[in-house]
Protein backbone atom coordinates (compact mmCIF):
# COMPACT_ATOMS: atom_id res chain seq x y z
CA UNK A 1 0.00 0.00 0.00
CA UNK A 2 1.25 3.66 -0.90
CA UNK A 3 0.92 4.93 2.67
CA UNK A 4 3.41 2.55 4.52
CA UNK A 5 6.14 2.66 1.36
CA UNK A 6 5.87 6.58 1.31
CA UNK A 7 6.45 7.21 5.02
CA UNK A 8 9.48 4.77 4.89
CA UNK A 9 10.78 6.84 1.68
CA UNK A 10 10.09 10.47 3.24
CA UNK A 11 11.66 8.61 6.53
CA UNK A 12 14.78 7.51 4.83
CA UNK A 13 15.01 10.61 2.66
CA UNK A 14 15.65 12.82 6.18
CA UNK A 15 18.30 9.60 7.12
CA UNK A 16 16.56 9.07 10.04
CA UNK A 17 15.86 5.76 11.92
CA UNK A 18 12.68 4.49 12.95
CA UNK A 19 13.69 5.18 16.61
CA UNK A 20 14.64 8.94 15.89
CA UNK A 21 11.15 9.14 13.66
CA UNK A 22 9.28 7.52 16.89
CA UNK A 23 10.87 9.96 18.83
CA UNK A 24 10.02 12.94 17.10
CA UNK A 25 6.14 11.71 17.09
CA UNK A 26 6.17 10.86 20.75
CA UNK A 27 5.95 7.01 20.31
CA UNK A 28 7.74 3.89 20.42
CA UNK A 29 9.95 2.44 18.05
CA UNK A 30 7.89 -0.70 17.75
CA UNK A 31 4.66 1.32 17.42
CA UNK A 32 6.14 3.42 14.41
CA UNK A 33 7.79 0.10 12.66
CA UNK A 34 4.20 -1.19 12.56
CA UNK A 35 2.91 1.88 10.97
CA UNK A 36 5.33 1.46 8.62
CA UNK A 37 4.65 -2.55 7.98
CA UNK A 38 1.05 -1.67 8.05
CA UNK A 39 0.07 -3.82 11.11
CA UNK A 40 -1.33 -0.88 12.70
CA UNK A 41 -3.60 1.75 11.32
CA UNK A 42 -1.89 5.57 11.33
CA UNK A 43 -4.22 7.68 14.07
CA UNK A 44 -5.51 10.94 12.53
CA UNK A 45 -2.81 12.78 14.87
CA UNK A 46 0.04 10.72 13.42
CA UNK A 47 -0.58 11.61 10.12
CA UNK A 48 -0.68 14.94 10.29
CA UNK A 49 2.62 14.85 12.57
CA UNK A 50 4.34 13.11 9.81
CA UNK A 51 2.70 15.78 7.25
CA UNK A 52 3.74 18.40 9.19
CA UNK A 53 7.43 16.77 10.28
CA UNK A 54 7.98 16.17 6.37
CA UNK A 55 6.58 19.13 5.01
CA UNK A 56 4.47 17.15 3.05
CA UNK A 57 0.62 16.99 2.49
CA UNK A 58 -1.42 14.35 3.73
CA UNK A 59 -3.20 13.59 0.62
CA UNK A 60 0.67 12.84 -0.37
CA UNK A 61 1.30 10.15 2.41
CA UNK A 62 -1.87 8.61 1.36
CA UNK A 63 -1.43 8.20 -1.81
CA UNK A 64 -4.22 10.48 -3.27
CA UNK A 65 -1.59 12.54 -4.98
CA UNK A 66 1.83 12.70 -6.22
CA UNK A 67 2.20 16.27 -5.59
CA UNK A 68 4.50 16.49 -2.40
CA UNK A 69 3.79 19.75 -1.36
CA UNK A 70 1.19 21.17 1.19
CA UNK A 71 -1.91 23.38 0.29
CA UNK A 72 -1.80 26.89 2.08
């Protein structure tokens, strides 16, 4: 599914590990590696912590666009 393979890229484009990425959202390691397996479904508050940490739209990291950028 887009979602999980585009917050590993954006992830991976900053160089950052899924510990430093958990860190920066406030959650563990585990709980992030399992957003990005998709065993867990991304809460709402997630998402738009990863938008905003990435400076990329949601609509991006789900995979309703290809355009990167945020609206606004």
């Amino acid at each position: 599914m887009a979602v999980y393979r585009r917050i590993r890229e954006l992830r991976e484009d900053r160089d950052l590990t899924q510990a430093q990425m958990a860190e920066i959202l406030h959650c563990s390691q585990q709980a992030y590696s399992n957003y990005e397996l998709g065993q867990r479904d991304i809460p709402t508050a997630i998402l738009i912590d990863l938008s905003r940490c990435h400076g990329v739209s949601v609509d991006y990291i789900l995979g309703l666009t290809d355009n990167k950028k945020t609206s606004g």
